[in-house]
Protein backbone atom coordinates (compact mmCIF):
# COMPACT_ATOMS: atom_id res chain seq x y z
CA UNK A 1 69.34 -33.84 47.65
CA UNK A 2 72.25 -31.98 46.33
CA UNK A 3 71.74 -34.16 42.95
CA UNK A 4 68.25 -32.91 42.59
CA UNK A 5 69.37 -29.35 43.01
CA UNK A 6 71.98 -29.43 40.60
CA UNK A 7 69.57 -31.12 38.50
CA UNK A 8 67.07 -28.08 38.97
CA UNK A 9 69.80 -25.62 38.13
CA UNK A 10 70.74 -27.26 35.38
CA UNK A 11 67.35 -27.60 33.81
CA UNK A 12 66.15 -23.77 34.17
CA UNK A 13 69.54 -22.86 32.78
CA UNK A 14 69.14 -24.93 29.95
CA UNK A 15 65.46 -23.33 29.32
CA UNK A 16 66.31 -19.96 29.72
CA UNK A 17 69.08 -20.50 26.66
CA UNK A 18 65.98 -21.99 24.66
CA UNK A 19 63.63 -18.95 25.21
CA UNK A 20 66.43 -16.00 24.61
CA UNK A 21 67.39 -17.16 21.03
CA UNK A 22 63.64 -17.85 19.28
CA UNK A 23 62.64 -13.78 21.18
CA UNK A 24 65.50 -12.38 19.32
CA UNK A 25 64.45 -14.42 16.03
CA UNK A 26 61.15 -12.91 16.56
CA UNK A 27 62.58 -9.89 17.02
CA UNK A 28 64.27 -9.90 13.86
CA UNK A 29 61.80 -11.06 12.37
CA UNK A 30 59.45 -7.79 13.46
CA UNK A 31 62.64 -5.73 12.07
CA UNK A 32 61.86 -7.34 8.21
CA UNK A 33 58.37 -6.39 8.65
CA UNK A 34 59.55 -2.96 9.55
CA UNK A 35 61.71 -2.68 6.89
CA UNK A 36 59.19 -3.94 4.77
CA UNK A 37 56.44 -1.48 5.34
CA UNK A 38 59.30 1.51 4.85
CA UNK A 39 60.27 -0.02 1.61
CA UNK A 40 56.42 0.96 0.78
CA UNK A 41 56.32 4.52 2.31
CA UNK A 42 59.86 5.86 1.56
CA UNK A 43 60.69 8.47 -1.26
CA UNK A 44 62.74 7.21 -3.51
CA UNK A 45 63.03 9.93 -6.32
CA UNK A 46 64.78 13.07 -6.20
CA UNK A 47 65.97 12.47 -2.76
CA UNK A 48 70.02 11.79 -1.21
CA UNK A 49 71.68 8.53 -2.61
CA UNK A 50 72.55 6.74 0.92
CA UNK A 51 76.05 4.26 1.55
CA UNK A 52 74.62 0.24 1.34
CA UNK A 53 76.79 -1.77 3.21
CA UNK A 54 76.66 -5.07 1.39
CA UNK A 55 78.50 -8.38 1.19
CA UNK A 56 78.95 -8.33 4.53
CA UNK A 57 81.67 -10.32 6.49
CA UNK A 58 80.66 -11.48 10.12
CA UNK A 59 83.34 -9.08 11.96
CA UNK A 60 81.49 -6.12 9.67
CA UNK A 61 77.89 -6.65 10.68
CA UNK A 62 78.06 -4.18 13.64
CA UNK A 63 79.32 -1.63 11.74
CA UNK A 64 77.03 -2.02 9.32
CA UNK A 65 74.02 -1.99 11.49
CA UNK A 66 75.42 1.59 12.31
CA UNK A 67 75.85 2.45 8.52
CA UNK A 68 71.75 1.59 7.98
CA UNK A 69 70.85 3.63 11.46
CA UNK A 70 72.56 6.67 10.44
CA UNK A 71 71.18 6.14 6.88
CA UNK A 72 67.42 5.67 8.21
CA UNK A 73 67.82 8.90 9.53
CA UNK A 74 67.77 10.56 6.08
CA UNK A 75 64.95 8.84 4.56
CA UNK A 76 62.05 10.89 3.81
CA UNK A 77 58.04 9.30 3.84
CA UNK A 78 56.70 9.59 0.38
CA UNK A 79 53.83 11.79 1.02
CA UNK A 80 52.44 13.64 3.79
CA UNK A 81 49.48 10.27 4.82
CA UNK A 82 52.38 7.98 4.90
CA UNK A 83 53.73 10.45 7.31
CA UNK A 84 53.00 8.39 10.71
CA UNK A 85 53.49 5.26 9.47
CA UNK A 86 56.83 6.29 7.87
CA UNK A 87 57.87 7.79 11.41
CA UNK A 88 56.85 5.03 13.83
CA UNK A 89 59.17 2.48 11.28
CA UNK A 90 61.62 4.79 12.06
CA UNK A 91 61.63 4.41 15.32
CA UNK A 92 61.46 1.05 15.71
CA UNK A 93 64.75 0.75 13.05
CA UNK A 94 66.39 3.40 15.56
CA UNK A 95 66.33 1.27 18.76
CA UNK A 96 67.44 -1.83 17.03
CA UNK A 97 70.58 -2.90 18.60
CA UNK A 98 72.95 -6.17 17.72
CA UNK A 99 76.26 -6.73 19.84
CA UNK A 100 79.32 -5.74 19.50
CA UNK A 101 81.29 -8.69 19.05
CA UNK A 102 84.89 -6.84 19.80
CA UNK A 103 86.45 -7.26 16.23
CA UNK A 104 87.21 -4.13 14.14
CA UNK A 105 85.73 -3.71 10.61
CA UNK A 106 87.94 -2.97 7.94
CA UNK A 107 85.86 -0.40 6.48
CA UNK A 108 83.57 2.40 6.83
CA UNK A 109 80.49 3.39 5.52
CA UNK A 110 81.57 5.85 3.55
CA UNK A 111 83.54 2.73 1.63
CA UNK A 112 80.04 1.85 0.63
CA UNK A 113 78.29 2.36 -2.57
CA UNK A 114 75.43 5.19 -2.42
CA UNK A 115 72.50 3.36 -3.48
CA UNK A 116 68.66 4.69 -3.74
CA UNK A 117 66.61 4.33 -0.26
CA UNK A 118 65.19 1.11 -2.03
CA UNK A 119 67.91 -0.95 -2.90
CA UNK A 120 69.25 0.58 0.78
CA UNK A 121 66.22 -0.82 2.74
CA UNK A 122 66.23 -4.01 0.52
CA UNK A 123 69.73 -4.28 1.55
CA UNK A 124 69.17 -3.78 5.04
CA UNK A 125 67.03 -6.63 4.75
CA UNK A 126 69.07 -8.98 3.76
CA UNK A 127 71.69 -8.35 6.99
CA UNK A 128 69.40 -8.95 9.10
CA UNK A 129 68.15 -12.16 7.28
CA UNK A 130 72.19 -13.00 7.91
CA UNK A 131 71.75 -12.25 11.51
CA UNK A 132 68.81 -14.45 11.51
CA UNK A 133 70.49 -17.20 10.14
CA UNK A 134 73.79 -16.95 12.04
């Protein structure tokens, strides 16, 4: 009896780890799609260069996550009927969290070179492909 319960245990433990890591793939996976569809509504002329964390080592990725929040804060939609669309990507770029993993980050994002809110979105893509992969 006791075999069969440790048995049980161990099996929904071991299917609970399988289901947590492919929802937060899919979650980062919604995240590129966000990303994506800003790339397509965001200003990119005549508006604030923003700091794009790239090259990123693994102890920096936190921080950088922070670096691309603050930044998506100063992007501006294109035109006023990308307006909703360009606000609801916000949002969803907002709320994305990733874990602290306890290790300081050499630097800060104002060590980061301004870039246009292109080439900051396209690299904002590309840490969260890392985070996929890692």
């Amino acid at each position: 009896m006791e075999r069969m319960i440790l048995f049980c245990m161990l099996f929904f433990c071991s299917s609970m780890a399988l289901t947590a890591a492919p929802h937060k793939i899919a979650k980062y996976k919604q995240l590129l799609k966000t990303i994506k569809r800003l790339e397509n509504t965001v200003k990119d002329k005549d508006v604030e260069l923003l700091y794009t964390p790239e090259n990123l080592v693994d102890e920096c990725l936190f921080t950088a996550v922070t670096c691309f929040q603050k930044g998506t804060l100063k992007l501006q939609p294109e035109n006023s009927q990308v307006h909703s669309t360009f606000t609801q990507s916000i949002e969803i770029l907002k709320r994305f969290t990733l874990s602290n993993p306890g290790k300081q980050c050499e630097s800060s994002c104002e060590s980061y070179e301004k870039k246009t809110p292109k080439e900051f979105l396209k690299s904002f893509a590309k840490l969260i492909q890392k985070v996929i992969k890692s």
